[in-house]
N, C-alpha and C. Protein backbone atom coordinates (compact mmCIF):
# COMPACT_ATOMS: atom_id res chain seq x y z
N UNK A 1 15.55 -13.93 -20.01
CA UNK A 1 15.15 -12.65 -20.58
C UNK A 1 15.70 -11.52 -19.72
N UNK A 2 16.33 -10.51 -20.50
CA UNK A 2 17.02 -9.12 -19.48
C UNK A 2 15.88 -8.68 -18.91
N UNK A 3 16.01 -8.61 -17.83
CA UNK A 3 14.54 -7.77 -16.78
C UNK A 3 15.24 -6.36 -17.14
N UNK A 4 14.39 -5.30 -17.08
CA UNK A 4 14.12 -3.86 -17.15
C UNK A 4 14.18 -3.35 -15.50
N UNK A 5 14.78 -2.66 -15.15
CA UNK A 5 15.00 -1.62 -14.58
C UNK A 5 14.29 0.06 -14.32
N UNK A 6 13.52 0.16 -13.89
CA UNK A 6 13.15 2.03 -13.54
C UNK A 6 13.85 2.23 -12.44
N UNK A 7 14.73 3.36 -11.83
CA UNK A 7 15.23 3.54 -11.04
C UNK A 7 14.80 5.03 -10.72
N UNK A 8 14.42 5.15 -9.12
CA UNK A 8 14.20 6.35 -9.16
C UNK A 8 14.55 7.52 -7.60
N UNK A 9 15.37 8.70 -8.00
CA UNK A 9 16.52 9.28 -7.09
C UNK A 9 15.90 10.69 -7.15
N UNK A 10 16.48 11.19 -6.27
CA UNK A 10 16.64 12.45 -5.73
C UNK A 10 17.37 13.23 -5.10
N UNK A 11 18.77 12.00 -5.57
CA UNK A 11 20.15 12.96 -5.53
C UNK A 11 21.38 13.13 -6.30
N UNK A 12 22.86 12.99 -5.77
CA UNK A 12 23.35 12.81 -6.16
C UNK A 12 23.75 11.18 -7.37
N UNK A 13 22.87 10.17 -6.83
CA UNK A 13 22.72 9.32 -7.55
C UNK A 13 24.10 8.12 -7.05
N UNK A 14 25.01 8.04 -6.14
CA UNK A 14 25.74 7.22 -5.98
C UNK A 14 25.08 5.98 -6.32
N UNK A 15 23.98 5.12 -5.42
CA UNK A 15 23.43 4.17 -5.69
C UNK A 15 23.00 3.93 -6.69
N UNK A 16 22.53 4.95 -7.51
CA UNK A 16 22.61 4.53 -8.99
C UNK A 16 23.90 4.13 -9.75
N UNK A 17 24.74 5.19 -9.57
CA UNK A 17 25.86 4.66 -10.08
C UNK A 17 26.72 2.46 -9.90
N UNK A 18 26.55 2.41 -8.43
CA UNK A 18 26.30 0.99 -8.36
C UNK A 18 25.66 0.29 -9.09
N UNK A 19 24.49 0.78 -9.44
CA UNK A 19 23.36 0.06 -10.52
C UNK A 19 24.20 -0.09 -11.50
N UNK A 20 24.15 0.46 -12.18
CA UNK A 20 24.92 0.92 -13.40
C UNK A 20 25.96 0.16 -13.77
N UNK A 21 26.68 0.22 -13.04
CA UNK A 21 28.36 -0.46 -13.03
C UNK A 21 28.15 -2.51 -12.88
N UNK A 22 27.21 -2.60 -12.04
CA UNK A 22 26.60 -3.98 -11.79
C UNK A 22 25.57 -4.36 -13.07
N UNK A 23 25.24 -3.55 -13.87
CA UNK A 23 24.63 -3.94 -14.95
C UNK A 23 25.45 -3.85 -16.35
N UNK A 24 26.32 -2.94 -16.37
CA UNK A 24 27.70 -3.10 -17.28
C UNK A 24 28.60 -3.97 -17.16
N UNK A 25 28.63 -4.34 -15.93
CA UNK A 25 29.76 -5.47 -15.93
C UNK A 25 29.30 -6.66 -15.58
N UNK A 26 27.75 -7.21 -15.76
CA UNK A 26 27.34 -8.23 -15.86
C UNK A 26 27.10 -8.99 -14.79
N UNK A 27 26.78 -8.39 -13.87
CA UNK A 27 26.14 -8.61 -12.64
C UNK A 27 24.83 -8.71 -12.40
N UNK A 28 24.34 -8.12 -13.04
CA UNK A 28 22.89 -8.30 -13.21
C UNK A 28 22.50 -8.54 -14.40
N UNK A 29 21.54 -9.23 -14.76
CA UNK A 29 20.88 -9.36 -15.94
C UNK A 29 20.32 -8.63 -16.35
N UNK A 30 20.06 -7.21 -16.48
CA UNK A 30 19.38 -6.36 -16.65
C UNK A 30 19.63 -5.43 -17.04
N UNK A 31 18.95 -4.31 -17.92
CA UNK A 31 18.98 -2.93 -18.90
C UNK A 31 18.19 -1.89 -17.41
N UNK A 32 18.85 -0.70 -17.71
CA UNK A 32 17.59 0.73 -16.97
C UNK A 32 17.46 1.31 -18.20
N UNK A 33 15.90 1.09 -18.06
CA UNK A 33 15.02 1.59 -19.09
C UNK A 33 14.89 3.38 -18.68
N UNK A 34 14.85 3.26 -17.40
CA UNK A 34 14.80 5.14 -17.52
C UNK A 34 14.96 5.70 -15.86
N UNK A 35 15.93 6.25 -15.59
CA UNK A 35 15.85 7.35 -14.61
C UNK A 35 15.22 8.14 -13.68
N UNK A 36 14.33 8.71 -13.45
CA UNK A 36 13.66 9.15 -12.67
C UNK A 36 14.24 10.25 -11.88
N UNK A 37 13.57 11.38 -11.76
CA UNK A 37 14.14 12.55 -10.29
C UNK A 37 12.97 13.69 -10.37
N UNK A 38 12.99 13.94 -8.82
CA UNK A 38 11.77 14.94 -8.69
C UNK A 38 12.65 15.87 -8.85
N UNK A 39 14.13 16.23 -8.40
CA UNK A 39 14.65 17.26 -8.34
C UNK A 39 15.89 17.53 -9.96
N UNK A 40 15.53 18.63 -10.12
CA UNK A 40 16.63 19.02 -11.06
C UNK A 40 17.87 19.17 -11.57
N UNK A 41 18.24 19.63 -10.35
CA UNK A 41 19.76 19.53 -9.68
C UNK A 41 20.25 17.87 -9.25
N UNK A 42 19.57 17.28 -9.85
CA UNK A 42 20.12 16.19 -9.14
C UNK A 42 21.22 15.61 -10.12
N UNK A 43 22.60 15.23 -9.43
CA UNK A 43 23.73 14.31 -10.32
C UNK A 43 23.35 13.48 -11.16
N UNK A 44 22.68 12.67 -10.45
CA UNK A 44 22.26 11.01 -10.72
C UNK A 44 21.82 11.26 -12.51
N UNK A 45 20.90 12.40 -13.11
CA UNK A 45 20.37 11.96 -14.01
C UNK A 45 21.38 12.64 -14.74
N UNK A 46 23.01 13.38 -14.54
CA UNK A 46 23.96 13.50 -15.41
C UNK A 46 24.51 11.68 -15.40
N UNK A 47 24.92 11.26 -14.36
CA UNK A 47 25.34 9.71 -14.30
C UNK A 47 24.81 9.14 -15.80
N UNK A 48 23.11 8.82 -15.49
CA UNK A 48 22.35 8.49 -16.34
C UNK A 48 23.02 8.72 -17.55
N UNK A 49 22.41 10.19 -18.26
CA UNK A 49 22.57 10.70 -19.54
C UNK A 49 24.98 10.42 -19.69
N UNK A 50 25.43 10.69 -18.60
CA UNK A 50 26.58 9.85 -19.41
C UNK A 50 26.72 8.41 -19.94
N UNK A 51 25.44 7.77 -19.00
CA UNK A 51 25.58 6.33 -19.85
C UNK A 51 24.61 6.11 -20.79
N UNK A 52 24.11 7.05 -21.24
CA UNK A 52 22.97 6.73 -22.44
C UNK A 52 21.81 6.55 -22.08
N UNK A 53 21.85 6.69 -20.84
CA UNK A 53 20.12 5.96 -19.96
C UNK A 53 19.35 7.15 -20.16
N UNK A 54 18.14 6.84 -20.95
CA UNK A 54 16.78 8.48 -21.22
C UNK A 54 16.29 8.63 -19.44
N UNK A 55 16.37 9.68 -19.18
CA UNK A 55 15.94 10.31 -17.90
C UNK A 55 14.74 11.11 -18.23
N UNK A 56 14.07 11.33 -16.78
CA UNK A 56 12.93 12.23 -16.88
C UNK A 56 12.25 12.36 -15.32
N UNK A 57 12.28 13.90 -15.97
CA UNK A 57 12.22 15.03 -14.57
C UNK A 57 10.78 15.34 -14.06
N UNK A 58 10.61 15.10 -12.96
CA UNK A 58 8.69 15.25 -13.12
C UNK A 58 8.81 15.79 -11.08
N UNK A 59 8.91 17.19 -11.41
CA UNK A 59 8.69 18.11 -10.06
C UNK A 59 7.30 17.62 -9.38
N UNK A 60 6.84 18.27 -7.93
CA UNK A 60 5.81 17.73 -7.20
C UNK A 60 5.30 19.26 -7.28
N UNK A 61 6.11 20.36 -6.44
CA UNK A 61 5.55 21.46 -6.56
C UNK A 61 4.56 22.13 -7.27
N UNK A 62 4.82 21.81 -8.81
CA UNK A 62 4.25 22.55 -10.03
C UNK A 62 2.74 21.88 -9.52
N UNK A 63 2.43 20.31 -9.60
CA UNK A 63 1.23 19.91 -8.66
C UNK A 63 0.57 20.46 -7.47
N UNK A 64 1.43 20.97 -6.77
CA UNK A 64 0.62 21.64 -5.07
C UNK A 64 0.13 22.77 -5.57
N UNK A 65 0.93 23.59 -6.23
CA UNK A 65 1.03 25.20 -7.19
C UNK A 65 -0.20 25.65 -7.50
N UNK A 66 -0.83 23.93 -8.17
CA UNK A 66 -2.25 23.69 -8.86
C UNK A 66 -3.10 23.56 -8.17
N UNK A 67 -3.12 22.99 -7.27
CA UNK A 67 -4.20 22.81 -6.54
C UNK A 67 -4.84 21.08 -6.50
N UNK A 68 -3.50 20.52 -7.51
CA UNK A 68 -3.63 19.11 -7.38
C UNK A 68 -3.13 17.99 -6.21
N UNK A 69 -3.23 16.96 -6.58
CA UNK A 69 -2.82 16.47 -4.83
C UNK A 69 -1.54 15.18 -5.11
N UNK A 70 -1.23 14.77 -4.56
CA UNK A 70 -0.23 13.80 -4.43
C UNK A 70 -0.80 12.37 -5.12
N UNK A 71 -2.24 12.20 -5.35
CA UNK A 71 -2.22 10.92 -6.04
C UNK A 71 -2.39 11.69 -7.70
N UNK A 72 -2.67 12.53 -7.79
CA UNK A 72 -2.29 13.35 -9.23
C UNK A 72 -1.22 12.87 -9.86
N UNK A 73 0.27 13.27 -9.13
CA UNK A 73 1.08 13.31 -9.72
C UNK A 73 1.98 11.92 -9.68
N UNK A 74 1.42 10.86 -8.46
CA UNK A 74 1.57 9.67 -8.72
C UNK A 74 1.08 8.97 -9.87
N UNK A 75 -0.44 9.23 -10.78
CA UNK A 75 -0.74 8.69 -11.62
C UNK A 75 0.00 8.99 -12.00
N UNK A 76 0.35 10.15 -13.07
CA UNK A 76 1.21 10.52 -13.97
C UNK A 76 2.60 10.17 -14.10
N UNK A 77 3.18 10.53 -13.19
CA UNK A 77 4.25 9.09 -12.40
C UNK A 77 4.17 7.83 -13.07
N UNK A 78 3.34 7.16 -12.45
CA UNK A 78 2.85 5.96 -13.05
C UNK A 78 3.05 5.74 -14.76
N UNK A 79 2.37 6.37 -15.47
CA UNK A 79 2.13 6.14 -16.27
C UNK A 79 3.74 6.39 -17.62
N UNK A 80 4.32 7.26 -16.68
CA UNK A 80 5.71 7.41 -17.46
C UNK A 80 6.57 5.78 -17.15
N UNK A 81 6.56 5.73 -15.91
CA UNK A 81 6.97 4.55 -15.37
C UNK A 81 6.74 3.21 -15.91
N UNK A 82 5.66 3.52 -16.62
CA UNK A 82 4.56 1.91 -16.57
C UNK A 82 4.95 1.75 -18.54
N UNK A 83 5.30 3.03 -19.04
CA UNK A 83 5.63 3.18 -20.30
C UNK A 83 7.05 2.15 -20.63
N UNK A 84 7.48 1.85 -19.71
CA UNK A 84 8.88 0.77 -20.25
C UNK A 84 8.73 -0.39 -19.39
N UNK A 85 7.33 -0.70 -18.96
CA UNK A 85 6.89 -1.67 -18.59
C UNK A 85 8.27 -2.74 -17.31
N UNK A 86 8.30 -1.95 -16.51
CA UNK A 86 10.02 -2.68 -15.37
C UNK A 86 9.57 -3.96 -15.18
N UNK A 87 10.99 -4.57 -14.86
CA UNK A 87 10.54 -6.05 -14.13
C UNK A 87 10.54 -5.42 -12.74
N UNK A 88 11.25 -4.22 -12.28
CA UNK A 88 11.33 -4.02 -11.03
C UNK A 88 11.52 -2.27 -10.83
N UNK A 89 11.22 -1.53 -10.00
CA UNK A 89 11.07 0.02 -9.56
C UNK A 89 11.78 -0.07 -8.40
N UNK A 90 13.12 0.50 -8.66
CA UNK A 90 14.39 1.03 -7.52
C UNK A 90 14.47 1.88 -7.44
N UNK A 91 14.27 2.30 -5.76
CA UNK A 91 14.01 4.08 -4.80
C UNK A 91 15.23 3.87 -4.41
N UNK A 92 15.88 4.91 -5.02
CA UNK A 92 17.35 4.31 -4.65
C UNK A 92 17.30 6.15 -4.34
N UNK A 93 17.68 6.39 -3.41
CA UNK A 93 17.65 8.09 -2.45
C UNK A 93 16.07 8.58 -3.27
N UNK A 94 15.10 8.18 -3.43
CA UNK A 94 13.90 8.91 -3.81
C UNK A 94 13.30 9.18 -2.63
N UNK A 95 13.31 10.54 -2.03
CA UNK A 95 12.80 11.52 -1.14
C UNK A 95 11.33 11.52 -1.12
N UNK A 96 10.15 10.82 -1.91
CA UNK A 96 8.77 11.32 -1.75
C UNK A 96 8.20 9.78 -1.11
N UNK A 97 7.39 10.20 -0.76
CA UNK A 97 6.51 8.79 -0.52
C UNK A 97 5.16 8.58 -1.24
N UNK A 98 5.28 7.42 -1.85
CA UNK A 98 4.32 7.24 -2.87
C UNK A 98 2.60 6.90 -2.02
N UNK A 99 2.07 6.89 -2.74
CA UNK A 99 0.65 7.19 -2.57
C UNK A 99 0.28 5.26 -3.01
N UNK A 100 -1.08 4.27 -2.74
CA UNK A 100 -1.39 3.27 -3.20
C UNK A 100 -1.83 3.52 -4.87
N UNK A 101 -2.45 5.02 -5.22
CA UNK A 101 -2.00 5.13 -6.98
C UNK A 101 -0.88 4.97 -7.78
N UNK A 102 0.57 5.31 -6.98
CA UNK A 102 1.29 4.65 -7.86
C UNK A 102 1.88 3.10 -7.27
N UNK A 103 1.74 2.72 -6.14
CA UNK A 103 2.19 1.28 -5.53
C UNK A 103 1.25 0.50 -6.03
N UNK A 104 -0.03 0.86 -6.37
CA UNK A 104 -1.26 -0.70 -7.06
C UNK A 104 -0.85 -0.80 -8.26
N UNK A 105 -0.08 0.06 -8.84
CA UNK A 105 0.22 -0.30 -10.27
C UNK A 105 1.43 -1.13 -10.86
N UNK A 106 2.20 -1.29 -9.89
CA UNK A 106 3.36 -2.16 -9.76
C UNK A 106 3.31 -2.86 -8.86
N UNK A 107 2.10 -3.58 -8.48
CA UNK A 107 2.37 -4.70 -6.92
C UNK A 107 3.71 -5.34 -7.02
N UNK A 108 4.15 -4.90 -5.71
CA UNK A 108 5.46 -6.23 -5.26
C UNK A 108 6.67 -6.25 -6.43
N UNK A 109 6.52 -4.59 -7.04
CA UNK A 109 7.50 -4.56 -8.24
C UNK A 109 8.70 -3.56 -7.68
N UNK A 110 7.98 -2.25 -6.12
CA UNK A 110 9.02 -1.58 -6.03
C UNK A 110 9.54 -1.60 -4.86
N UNK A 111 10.80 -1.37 -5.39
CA UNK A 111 11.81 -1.63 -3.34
C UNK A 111 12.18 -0.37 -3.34
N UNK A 112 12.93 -0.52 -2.28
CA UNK A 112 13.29 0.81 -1.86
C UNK A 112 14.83 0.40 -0.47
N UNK A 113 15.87 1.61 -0.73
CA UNK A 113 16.98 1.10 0.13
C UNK A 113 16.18 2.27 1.14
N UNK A 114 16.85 1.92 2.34
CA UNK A 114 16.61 2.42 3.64
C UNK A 114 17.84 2.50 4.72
N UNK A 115 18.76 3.04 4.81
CA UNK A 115 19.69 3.08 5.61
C UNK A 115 19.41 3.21 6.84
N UNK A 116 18.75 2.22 7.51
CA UNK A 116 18.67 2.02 8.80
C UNK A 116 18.24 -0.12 8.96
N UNK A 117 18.12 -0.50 9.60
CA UNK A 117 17.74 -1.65 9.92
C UNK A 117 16.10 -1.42 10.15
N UNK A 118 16.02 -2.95 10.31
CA UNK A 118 13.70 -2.95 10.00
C UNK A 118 13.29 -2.46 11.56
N UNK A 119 12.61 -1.71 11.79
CA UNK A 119 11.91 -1.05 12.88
C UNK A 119 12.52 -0.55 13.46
N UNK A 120 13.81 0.41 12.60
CA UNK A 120 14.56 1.63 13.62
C UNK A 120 14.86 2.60 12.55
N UNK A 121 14.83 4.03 12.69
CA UNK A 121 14.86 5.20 12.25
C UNK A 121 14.13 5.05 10.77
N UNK A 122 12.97 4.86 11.12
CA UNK A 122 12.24 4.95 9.53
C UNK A 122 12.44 6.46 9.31
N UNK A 123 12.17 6.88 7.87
CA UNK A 123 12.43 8.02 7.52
C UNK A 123 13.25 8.88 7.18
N UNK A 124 13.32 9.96 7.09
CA UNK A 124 14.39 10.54 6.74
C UNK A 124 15.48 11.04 7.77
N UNK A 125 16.81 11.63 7.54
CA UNK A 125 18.00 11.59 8.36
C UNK A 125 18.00 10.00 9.22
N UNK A 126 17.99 9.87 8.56
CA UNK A 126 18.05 8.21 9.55
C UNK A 126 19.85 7.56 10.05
N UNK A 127 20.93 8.14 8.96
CA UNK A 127 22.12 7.67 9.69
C UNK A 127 21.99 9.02 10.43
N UNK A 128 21.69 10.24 10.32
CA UNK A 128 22.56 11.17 11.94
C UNK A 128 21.66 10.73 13.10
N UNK A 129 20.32 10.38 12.59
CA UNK A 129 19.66 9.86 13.93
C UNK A 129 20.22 8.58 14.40
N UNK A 130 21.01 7.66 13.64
CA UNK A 130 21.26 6.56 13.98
C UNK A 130 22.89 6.92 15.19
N UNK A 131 22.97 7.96 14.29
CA UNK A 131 24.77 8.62 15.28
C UNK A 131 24.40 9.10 16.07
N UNK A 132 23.14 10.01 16.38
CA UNK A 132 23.37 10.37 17.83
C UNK A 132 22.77 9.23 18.99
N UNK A 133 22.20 8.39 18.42
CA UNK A 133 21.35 7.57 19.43
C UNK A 133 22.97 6.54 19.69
N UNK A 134 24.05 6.42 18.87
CA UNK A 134 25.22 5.60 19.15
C UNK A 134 25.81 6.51 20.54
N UNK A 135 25.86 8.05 20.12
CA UNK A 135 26.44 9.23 20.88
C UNK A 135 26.41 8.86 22.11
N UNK A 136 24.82 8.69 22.76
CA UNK A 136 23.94 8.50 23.63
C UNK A 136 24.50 7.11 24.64
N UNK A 137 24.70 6.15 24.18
CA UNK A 137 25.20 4.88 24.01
C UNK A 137 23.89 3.74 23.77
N UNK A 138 22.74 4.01 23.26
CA UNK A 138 21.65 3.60 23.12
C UNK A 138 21.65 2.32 22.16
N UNK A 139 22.95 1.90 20.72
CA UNK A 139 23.42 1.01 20.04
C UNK A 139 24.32 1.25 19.79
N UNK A 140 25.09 -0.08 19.70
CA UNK A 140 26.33 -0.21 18.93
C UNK A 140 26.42 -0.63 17.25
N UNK A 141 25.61 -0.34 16.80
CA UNK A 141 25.34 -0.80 15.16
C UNK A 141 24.20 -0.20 14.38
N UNK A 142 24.32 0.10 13.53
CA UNK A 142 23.01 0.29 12.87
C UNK A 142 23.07 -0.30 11.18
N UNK A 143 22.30 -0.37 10.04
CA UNK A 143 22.50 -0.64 9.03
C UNK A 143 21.76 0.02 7.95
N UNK A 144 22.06 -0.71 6.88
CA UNK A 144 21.06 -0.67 6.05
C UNK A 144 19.85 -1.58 5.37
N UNK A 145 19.10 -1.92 4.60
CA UNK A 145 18.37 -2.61 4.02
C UNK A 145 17.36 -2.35 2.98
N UNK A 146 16.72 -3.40 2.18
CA UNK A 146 16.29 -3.40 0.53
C UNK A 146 14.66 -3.84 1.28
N UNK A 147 13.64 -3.14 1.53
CA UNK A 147 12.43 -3.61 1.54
C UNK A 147 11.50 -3.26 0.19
N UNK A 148 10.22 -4.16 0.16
CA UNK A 148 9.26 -3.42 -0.67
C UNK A 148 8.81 -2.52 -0.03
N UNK A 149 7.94 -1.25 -0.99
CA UNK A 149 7.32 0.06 -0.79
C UNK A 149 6.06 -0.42 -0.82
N UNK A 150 5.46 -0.09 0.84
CA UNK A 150 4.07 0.00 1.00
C UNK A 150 3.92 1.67 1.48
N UNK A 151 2.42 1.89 1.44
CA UNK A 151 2.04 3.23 1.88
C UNK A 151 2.89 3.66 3.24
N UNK A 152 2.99 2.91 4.39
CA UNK A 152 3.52 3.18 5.20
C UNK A 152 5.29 3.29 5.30
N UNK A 153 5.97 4.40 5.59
CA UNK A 153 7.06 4.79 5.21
C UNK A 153 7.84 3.46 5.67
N UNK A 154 8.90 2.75 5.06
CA UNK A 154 9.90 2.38 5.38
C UNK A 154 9.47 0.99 6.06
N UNK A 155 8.43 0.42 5.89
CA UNK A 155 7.74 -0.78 6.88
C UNK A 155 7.39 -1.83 6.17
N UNK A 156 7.40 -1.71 4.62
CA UNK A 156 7.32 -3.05 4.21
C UNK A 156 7.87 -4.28 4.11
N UNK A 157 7.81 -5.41 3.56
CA UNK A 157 8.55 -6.57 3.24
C UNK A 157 9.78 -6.35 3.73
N UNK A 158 10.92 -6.86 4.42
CA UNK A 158 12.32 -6.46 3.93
C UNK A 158 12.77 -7.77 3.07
N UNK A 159 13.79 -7.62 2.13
CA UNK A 159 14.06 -8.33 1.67
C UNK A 159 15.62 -8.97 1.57
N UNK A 160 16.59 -7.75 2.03
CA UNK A 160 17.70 -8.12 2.62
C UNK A 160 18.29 -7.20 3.75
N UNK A 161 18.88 -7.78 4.62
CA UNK A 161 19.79 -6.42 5.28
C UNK A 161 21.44 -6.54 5.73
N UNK A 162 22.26 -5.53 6.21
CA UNK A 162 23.34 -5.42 6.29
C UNK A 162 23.42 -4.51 7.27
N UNK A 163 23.86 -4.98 8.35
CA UNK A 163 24.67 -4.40 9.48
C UNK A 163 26.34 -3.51 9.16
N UNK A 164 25.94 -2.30 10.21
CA UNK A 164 27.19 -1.38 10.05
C UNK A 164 27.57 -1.21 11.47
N UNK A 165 28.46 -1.77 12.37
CA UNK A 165 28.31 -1.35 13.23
C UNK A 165 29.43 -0.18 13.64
N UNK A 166 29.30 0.47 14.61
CA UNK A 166 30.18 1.49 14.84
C UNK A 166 31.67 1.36 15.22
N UNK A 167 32.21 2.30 15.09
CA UNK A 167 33.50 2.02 15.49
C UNK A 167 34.22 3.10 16.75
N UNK A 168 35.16 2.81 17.24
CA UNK A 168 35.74 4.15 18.60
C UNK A 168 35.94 5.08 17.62
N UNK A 169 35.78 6.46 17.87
CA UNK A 169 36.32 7.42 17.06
C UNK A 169 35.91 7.41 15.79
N UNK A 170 34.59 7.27 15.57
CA UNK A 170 33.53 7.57 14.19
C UNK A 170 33.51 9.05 14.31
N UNK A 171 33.36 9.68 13.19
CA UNK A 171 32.28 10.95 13.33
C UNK A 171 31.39 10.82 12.19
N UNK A 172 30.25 11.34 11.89
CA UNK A 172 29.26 11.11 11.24
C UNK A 172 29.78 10.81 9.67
N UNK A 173 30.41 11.52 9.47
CA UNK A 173 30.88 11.37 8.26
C UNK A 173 32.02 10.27 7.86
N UNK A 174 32.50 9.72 8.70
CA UNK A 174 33.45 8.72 8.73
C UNK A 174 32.47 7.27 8.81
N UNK A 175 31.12 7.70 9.08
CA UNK A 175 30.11 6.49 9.70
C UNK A 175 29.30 6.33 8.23
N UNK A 176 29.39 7.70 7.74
CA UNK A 176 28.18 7.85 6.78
C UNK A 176 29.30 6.74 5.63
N UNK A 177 30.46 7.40 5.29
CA UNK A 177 30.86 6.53 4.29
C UNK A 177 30.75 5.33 4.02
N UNK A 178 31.04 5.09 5.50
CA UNK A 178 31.31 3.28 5.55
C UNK A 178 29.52 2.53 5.01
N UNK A 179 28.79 3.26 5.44
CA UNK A 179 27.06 2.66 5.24
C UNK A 179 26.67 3.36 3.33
N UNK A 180 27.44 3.83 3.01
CA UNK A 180 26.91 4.44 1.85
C UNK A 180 28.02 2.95 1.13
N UNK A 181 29.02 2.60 1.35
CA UNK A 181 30.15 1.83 0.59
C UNK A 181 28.84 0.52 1.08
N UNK A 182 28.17 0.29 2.43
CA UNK A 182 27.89 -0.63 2.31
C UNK A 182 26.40 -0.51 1.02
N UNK A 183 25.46 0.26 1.34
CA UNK A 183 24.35 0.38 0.52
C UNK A 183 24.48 -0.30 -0.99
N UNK A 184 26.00 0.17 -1.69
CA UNK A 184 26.10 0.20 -2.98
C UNK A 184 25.97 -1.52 -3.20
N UNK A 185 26.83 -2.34 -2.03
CA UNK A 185 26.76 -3.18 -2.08
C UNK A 185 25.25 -4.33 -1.99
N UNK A 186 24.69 -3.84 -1.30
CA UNK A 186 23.14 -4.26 -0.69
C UNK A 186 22.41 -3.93 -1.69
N UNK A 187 22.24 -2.90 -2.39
CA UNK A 187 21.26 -2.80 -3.14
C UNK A 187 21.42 -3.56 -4.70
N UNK A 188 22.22 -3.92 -4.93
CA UNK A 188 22.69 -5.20 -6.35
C UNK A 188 22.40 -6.21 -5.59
N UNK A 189 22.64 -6.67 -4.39
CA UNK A 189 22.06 -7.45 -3.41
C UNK A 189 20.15 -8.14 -3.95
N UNK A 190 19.73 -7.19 -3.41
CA UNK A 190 18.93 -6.91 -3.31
C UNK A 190 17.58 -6.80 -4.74
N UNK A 191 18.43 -5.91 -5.57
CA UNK A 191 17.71 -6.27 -7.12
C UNK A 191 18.16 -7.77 -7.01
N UNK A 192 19.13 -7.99 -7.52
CA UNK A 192 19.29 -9.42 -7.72
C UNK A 192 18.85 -10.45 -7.66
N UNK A 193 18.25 -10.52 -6.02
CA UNK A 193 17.15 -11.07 -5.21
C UNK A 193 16.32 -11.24 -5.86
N UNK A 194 15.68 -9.80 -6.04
CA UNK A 194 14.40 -9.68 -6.96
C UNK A 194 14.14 -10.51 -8.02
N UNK A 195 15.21 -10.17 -8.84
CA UNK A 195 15.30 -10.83 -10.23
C UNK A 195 15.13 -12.32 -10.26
N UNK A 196 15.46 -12.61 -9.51
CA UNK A 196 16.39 -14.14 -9.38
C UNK A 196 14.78 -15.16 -8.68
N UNK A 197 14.29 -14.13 -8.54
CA UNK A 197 12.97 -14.75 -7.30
C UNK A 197 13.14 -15.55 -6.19
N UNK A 198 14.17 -15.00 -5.47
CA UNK A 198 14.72 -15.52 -4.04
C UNK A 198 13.73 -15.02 -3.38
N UNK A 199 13.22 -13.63 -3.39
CA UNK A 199 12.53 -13.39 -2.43
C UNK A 199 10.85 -13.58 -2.46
């Protein structure tokens, strides 16, 4: 049976685009039922709408504005989410951190990529923090990896990972590429996994 797909970004959408291309060309067994982005401006849900995929935009602000709180707009979240019923929920660059209102509603359904390795630079900027701590000479490598989303940022399950290590004469942006070329790869990785019930 094609497993379903929610994917959900807050940027330009590269890693989606991977999705995409791995589900068109039969790499995965699987349809994206729908898009996701807190932000407006974001590429990813032109990507989307060029491939036919229904998107939908659901800001946080308009919530704080109110006087509502972060598991507010996770239900509601939820419930758009829960409307195409996923085999699986991919944070593929999604910038917020979810609340246990929207993680109890999908147990063990959503991952999330993390461009760093398990118990180093959780959070956000995590490759320039990973470049200056190389700067420093503190590591010679850093990566990426596919964990599940628990309340605590960046600390759940992992389920696969991939080493990047550095090279003489990186600069951030020469470092960033190489871990973004790897991500695309890791995260089909990684659904896959899912799907497949390896993990």
């Amino acid at each position: 049976m094609t497993a379903t797909l929610v994917i959900l970004i807050s940027g330009s959408g590269t890693n989606l685009q991977a999705i995409i291309d791995a589900v068109e060309g039969g790499q995965l067994d699987a349809q994206i039922g729908l898009v996701v982005s807190n932000r407006k401006a974001a590429y990813g849900l032109v990507r989307a709408k060029q491939h036919g995929i229904p998107t939908y935009y659901l800001p946080l602000k308009p919530y704080t504005d109110a006087g509502k709180t972060r598991e507010d707009y996770d239900r509601d979240l939820a419930v758009q989410v829960g409307a195409h019923n996923p085999t699986l929920v991919v944070l593929a660059g999604w910038m917020q951190v979810f609340t246990p209102v929207f993680l109890n509603r999908f147990p063990n359904k959503v991952i999330n990529l993390h461009p760093a390795l398990p118990g180093a630079f959780a959070g956000t900027h995590a490759i320039e923090r990973a470049f200056e701590a190389y700067q420093r000479g503190e590591i010679t490598e850093s990566g990426c990896m596919i964990h599940l989303v628990i309340p605590e940022v960046d600390a759940g399950k992992v389920i696969t990972t991939a080493t990047v290590p550095f090279r003489p004469g990186d600069t951030l942006e020469s470092y960033e590429t190489r871990m973004h070329e790897t991500e695309h790869q890791l995260i089909i990785e990684g659904i896959w996994m899912c799907l497949e019930g390896v993990v």
